[in-house]
C-alpha atoms as a PDB file:
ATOM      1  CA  UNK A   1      -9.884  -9.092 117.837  1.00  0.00           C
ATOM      2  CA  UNK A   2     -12.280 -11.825 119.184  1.00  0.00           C
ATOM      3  CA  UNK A   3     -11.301 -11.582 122.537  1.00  0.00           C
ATOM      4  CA  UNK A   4     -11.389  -7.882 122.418  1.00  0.00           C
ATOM      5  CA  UNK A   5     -14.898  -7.707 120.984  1.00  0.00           C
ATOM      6  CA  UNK A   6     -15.802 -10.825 123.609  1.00  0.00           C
ATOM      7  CA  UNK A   7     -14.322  -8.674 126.973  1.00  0.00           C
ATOM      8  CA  UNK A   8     -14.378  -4.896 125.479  1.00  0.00           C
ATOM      9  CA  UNK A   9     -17.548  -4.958 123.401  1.00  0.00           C
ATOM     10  CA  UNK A  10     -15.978  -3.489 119.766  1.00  0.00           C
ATOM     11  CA  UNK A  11     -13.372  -4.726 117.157  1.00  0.00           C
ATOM     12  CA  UNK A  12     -12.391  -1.173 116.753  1.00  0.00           C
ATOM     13  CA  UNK A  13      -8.824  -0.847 119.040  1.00  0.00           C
ATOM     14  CA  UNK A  14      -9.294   3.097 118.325  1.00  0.00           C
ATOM     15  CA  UNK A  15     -13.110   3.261 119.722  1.00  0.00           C
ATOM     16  CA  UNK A  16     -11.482   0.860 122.435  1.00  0.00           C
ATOM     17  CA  UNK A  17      -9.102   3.626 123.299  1.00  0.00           C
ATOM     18  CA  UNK A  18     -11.312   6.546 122.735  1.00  0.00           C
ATOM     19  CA  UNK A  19      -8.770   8.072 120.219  1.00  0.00           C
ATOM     20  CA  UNK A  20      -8.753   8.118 116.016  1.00  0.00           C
ATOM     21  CA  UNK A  21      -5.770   7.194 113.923  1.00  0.00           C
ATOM     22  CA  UNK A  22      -4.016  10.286 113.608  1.00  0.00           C
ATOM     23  CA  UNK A  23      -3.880  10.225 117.474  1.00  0.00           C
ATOM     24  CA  UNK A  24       0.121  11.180 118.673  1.00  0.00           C
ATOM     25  CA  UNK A  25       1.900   8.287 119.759  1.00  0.00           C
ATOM     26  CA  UNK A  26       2.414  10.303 123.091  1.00  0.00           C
ATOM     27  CA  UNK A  27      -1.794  10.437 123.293  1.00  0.00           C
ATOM     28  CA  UNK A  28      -2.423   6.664 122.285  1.00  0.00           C
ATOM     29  CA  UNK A  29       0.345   5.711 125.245  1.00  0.00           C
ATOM     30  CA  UNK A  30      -1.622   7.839 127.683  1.00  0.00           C
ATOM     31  CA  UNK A  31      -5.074   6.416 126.428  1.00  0.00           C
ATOM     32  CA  UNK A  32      -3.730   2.871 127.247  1.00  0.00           C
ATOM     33  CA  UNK A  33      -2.219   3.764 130.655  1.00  0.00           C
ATOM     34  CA  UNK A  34      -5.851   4.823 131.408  1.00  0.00           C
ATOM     35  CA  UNK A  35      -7.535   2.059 130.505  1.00  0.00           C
ATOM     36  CA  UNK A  36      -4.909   0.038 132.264  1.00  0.00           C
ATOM     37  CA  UNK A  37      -5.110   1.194 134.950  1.00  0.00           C
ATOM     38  CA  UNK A  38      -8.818   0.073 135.246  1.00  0.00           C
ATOM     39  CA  UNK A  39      -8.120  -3.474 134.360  1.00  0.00           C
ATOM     40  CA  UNK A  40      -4.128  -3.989 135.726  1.00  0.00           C
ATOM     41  CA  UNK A  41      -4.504  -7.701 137.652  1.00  0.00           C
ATOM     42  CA  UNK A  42      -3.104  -6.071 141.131  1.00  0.00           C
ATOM     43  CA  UNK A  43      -5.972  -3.308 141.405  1.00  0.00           C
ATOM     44  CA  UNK A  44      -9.292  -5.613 140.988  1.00  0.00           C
ATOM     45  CA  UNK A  45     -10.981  -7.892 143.908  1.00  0.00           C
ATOM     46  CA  UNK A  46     -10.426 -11.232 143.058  1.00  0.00           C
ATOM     47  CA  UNK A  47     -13.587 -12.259 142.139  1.00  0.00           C
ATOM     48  CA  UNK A  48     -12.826  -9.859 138.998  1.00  0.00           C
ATOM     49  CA  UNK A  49      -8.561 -11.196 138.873  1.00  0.00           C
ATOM     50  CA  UNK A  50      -9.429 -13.488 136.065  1.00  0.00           C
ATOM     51  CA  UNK A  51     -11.549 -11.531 133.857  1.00  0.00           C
ATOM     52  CA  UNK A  52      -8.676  -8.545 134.695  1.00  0.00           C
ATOM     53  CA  UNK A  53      -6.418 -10.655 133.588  1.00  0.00           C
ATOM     54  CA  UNK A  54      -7.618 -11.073 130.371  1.00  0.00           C
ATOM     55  CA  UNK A  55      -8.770  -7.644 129.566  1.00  0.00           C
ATOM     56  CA  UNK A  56      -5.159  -6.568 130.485  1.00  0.00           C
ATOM     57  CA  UNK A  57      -3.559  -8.589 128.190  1.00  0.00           C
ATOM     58  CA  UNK A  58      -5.924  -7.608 125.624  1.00  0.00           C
ATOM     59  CA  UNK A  59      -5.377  -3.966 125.710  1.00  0.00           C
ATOM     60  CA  UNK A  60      -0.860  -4.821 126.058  1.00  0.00           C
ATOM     61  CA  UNK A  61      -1.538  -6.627 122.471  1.00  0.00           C
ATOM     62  CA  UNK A  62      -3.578  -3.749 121.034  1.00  0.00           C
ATOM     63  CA  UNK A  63      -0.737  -0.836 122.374  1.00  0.00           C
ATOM     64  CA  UNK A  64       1.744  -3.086 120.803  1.00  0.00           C
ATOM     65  CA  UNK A  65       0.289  -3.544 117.600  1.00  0.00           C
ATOM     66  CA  UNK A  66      -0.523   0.328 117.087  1.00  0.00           C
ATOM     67  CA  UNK A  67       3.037   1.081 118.648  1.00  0.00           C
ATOM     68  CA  UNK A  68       4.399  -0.715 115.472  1.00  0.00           C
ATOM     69  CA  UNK A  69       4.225   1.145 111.859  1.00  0.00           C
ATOM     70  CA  UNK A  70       3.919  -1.866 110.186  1.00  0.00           C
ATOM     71  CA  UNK A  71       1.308  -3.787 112.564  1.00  0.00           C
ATOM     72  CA  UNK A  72      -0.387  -0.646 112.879  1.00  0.00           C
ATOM     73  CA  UNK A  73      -0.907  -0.122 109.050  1.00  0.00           C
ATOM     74  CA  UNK A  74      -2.059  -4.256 108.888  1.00  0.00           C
ATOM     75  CA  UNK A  75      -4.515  -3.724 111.263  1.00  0.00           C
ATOM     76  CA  UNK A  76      -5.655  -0.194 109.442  1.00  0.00           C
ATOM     77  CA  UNK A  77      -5.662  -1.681 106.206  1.00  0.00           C
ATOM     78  CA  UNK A  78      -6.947  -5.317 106.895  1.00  0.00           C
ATOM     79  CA  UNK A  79      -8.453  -5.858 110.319  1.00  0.00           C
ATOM     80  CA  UNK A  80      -5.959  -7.810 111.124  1.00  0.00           C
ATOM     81  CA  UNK A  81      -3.644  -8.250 114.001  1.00  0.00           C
ATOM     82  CA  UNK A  82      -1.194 -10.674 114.061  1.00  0.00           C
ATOM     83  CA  UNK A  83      -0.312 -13.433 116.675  1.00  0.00           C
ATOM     84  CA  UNK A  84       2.513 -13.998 119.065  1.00  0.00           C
ATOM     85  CA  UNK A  85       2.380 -16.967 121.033  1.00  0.00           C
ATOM     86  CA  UNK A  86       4.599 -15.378 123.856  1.00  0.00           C
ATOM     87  CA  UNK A  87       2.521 -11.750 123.654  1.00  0.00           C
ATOM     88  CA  UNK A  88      -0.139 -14.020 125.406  1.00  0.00           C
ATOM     89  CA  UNK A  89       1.431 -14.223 128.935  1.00  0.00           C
ATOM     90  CA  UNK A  90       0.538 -12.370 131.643  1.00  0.00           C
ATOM     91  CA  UNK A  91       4.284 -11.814 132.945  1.00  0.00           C
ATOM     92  CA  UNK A  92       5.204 -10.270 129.362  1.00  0.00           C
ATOM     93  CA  UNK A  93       2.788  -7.599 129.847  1.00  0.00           C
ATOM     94  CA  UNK A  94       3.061  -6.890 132.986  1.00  0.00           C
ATOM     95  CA  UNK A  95       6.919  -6.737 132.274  1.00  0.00           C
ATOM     96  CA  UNK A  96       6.090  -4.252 129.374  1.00  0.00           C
ATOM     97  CA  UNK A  97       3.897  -2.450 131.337  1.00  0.00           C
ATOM     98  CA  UNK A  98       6.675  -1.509 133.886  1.00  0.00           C
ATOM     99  CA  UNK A  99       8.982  -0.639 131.698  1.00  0.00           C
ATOM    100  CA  UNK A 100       6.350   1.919 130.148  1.00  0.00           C
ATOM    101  CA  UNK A 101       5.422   3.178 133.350  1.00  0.00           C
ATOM    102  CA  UNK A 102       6.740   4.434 136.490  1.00  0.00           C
ATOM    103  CA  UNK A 103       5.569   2.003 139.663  1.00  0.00           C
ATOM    104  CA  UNK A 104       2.025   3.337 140.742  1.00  0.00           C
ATOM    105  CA  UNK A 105       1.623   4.056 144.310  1.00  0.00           C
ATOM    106  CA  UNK A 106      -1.461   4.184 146.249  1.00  0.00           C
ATOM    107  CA  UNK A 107      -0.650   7.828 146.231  1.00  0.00           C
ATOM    108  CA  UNK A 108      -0.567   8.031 142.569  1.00  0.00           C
ATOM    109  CA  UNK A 109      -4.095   6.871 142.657  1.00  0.00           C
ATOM    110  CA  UNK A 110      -4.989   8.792 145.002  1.00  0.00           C
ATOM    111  CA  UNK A 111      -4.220  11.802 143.047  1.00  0.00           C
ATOM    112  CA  UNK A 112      -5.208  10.817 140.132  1.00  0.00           C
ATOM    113  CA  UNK A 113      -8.449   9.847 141.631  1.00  0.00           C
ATOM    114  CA  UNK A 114      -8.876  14.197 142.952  1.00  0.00           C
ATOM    115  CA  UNK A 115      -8.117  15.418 139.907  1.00  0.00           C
ATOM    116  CA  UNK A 116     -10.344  13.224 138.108  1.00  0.00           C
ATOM    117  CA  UNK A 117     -13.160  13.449 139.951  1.00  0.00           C
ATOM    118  CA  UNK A 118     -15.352  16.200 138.836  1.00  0.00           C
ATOM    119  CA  UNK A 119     -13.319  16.818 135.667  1.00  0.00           C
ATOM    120  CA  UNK A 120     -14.627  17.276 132.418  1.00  0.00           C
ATOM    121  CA  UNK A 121     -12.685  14.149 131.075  1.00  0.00           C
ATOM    122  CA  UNK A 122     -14.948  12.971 134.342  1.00  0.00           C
ATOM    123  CA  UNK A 123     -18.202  14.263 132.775  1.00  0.00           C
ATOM    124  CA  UNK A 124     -17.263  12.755 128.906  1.00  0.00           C
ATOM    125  CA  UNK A 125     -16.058   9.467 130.519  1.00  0.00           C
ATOM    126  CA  UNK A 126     -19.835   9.639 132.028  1.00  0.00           C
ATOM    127  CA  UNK A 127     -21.784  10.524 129.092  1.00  0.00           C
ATOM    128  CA  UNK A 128     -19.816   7.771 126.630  1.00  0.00           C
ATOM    129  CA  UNK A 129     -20.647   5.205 129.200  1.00  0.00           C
ATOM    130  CA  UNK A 130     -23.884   6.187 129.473  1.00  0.00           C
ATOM    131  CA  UNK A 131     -24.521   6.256 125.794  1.00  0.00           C
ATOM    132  CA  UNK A 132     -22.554   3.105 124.626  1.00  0.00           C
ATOM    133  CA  UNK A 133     -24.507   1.394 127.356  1.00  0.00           C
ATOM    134  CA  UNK A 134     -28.150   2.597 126.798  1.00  0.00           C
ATOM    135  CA  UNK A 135     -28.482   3.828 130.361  1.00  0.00           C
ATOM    136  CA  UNK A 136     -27.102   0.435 132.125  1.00  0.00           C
ATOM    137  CA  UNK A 137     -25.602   2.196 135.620  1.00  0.00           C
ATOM    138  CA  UNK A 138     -23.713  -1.301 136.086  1.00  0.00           C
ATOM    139  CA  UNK A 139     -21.893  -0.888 132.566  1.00  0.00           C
ATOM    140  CA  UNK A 140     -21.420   2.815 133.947  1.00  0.00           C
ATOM    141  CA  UNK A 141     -19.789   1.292 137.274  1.00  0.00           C
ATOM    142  CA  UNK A 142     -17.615  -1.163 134.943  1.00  0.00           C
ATOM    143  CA  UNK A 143     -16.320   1.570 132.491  1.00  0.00           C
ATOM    144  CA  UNK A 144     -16.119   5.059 134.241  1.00  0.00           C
ATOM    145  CA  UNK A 145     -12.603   4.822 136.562  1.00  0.00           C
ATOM    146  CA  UNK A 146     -13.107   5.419 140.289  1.00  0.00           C
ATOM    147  CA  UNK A 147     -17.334   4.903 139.926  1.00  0.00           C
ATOM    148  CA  UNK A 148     -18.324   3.812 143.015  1.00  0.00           C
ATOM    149  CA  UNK A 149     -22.195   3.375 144.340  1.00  0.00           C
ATOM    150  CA  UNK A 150     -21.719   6.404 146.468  1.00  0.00           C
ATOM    151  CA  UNK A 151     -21.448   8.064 143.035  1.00  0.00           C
ATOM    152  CA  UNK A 152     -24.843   7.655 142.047  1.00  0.00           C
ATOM    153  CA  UNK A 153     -26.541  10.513 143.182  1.00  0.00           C
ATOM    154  CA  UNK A 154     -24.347  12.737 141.732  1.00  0.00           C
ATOM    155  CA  UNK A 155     -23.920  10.972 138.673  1.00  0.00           C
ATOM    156  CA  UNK A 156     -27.900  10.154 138.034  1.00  0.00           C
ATOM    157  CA  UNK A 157     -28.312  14.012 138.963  1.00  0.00           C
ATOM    158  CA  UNK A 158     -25.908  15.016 136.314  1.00  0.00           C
ATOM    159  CA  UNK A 159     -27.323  12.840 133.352  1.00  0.00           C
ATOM    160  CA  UNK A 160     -31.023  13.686 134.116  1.00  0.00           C
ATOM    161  CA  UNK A 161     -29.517  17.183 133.387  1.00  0.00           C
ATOM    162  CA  UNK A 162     -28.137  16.139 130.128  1.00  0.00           C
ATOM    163  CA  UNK A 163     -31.656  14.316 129.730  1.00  0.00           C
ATOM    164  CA  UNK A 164     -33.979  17.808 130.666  1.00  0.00           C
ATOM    165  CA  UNK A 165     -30.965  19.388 127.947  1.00  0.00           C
ATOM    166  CA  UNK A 166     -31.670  17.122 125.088  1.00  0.00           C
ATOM    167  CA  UNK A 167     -27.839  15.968 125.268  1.00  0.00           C
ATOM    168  CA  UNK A 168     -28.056  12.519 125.559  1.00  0.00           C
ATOM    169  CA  UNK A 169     -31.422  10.185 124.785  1.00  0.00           C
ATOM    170  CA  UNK A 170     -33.001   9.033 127.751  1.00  0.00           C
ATOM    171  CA  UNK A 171     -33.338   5.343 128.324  1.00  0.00           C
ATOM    172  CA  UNK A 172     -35.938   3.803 130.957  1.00  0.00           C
ATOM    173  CA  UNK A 173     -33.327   1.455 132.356  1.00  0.00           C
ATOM    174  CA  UNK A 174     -31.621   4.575 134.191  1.00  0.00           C
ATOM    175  CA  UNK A 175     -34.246   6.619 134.836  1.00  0.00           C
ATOM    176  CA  UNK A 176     -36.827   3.648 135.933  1.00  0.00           C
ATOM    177  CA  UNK A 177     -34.099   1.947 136.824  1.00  0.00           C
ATOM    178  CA  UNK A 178     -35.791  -1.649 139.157  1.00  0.00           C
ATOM    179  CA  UNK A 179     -35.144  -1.506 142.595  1.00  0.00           C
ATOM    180  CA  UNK A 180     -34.078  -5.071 142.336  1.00  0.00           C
ATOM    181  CA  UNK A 181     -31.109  -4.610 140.032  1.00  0.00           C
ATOM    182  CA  UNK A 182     -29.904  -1.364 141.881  1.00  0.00           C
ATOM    183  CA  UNK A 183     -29.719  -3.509 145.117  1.00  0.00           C
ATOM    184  CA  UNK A 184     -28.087  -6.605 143.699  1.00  0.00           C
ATOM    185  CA  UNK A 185     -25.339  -4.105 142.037  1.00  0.00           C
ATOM    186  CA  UNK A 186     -24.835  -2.252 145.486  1.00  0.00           C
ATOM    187  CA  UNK A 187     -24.435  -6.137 147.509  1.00  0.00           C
ATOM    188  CA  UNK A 188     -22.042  -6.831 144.727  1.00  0.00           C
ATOM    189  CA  UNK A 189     -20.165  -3.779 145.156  1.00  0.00           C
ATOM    190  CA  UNK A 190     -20.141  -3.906 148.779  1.00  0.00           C
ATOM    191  CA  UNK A 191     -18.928  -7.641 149.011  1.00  0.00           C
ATOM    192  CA  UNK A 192     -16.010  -7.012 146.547  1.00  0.00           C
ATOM    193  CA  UNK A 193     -14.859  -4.091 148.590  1.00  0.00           C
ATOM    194  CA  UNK A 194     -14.299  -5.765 151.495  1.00  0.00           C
ATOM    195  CA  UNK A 195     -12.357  -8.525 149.309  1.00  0.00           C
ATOM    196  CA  UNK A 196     -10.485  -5.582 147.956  1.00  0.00           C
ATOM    197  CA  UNK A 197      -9.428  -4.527 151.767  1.00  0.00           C
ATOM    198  CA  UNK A 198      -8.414  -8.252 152.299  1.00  0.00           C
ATOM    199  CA  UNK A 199      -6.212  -8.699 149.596  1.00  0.00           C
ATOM    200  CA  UNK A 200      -4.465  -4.860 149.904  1.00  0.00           C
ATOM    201  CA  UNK A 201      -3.869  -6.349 153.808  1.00  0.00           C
ATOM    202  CA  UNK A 202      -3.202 -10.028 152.436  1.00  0.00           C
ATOM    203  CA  UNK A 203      -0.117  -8.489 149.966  1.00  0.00           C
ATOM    204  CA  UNK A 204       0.966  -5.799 152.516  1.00  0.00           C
ATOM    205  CA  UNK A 205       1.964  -8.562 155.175  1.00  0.00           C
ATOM    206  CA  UNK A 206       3.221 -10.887 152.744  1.00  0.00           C
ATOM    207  CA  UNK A 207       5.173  -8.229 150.788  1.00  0.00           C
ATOM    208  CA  UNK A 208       4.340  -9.916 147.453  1.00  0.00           C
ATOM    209  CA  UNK A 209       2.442  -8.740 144.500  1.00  0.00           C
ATOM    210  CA  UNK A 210       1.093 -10.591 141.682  1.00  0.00           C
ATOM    211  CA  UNK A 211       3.830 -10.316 139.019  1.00  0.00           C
ATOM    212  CA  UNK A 212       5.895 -11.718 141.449  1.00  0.00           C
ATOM    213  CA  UNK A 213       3.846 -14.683 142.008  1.00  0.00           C
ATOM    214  CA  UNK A 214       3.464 -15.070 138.468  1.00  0.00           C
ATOM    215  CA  UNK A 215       7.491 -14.890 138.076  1.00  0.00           C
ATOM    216  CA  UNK A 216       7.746 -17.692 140.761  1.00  0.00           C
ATOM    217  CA  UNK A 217       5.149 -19.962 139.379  1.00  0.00           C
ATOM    218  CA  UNK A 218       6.964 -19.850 135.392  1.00  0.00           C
ATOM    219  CA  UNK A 219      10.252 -19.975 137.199  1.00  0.00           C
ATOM    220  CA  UNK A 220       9.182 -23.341 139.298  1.00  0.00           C
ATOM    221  CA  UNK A 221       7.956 -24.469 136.058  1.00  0.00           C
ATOM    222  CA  UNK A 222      10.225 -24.053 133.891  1.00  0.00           C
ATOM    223  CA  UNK A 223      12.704 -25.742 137.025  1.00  0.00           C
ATOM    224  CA  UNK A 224      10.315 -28.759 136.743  1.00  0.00           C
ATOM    225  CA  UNK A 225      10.974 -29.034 132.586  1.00  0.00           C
ATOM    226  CA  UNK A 226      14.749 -28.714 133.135  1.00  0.00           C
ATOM    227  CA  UNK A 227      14.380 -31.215 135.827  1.00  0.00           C
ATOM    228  CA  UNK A 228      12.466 -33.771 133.675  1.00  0.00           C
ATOM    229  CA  UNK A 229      14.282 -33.471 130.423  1.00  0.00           C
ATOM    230  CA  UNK A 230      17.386 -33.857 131.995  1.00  0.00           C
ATOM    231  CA  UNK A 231      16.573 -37.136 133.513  1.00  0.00           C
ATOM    232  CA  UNK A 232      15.273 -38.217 130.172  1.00  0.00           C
ATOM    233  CA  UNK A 233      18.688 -37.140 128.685  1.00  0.00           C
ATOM    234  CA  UNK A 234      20.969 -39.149 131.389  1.00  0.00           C
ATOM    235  CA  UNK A 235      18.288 -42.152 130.692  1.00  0.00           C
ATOM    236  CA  UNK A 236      18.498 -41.809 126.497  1.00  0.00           C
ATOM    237  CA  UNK A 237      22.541 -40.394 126.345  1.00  0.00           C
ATOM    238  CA  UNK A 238      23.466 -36.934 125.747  1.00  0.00           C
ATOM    239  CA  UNK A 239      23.441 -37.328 122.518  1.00  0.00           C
ATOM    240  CA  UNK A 240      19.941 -36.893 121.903  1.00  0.00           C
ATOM    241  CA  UNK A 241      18.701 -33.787 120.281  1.00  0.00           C
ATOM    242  CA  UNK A 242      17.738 -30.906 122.287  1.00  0.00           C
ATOM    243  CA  UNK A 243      15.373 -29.524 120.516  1.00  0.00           C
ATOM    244  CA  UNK A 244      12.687 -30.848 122.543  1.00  0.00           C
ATOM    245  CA  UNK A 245      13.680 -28.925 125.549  1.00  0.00           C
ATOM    246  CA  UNK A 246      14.018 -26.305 123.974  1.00  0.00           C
ATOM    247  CA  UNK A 247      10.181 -26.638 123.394  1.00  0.00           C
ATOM    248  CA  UNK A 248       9.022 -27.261 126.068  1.00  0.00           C
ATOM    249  CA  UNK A 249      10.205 -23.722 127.766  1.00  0.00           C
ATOM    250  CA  UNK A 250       7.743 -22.200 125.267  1.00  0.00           C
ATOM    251  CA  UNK A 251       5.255 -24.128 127.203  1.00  0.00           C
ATOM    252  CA  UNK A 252       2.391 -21.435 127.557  1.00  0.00           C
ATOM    253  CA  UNK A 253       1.201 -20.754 131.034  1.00  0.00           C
END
């Protein structure tokens, strides 16, 4: 719950997932493929990989915990969620997550993206960011799926509306918002999408995504450990216990 308060802002895996505890476990699955989807490791530029990363992880714990009766009702009763030392790898997520979900395309996305776009899950995405981060348009950017800069007039247009309506509090940071922070946010966003168009060219010729590399990497480690223990058990006799290799292939990443 640390690192969820430290990268999502809130201790509260419900307010996380924008659902209550009574949610359906049919509703609390799509609520984390959502939020997934903003944060899976493959879809951010990789200035943002590492944070990603993290975040995705994060949110694989939480579905797991409130997947399970009796980690659910810990957590409800206690604030508590319990540790796994092997929940904390990347690969085991990712693994999970597949297994969840069908393979997203870039036509998935796509779609997704057209019939998001305008919607009124759209519009309450909008207004939740806007709220939970007192008018801050680059916590907006972070937390609304698909918010781009070429957004902003439409969006600004659409909470000044909720403003004029009394709907939503108006904060000076959005509508006085310095012409200094809105340019820095628009070189950051620019920058990152051309990294974004490297990497989707980078993976398309090399015909390898980052699970895979992540597979590779624990496979050619987990090689090396064989590798070395064995030598250590030709050098000491076979004899030896093997409880230290054993170990060493829980060797986090």
């Amino acid at each position: 719950l640390d690192l969820c308060e430290q990268y999502y802002g809130t201790r509260d895996v419900y307010k996380l997932l924008n659902i209550d505890k009574n949610t359906l476990e049919r509703d609390v699955k799509k609520a984390y493929y959502k939020l997934s989807l903003k944060v899976h490791p493959d879809r951010v530029p990789e200035s943002e990989k590492a944070e990603a990363t993290e975040k995705f992880k994060i949110l694989g714990k939480l579905h797991a915990v409130l997947s399970d009766p009796d980690r659910k009702k810990l957590y409800e009763e206690k604030g508590i969620i319990d540790d796994d030392e092997d929940e904390t790898k990347l690969a085991t997520w990712i693994e999970l997550w597949k297994t969840i979900f069908k393979p997203i395309t870039d036509e998935d996305i796509g779609n997704y993206q057209k019939s998001y776009v305008g919607s009124d899950l759209e519009k309450s995405d909008i207004k939740r960011a806007y709220i939970n981060g007192k008018g801050c348009l680059n916590y907006m950017m972070s937390s609304v799926p698909f918010m781009a800069v070429e957004d902003e007039p439409r969006i600004i247009k659409m909470v000044k509306e909720w403003i004029e309506a009394g709907d939503v509090p108006e904060f000076k940071i959005f509508t006085e918002e310095p012409k200094g922070k809105r340019s820095r946010r628009h070189k950051k966003y620019a920058r990152e999408g051309e990294e974004a168009k490297e990497i989707k060219a980078k993976l398309a010729k090399e015909g390898n995504s980052l699970e895979q590399q992540i597979m590779k990497r624990q496979s050619d480690r987990a090689n090396q450990y064989d590798n070395f223990f064995d030598g250590l058990m030709k050098k000491y006799g076979e004899d030896k216990p093997k409880a230290t290799k054993k170990n060493a292939s829980k060797e986090p990443i």
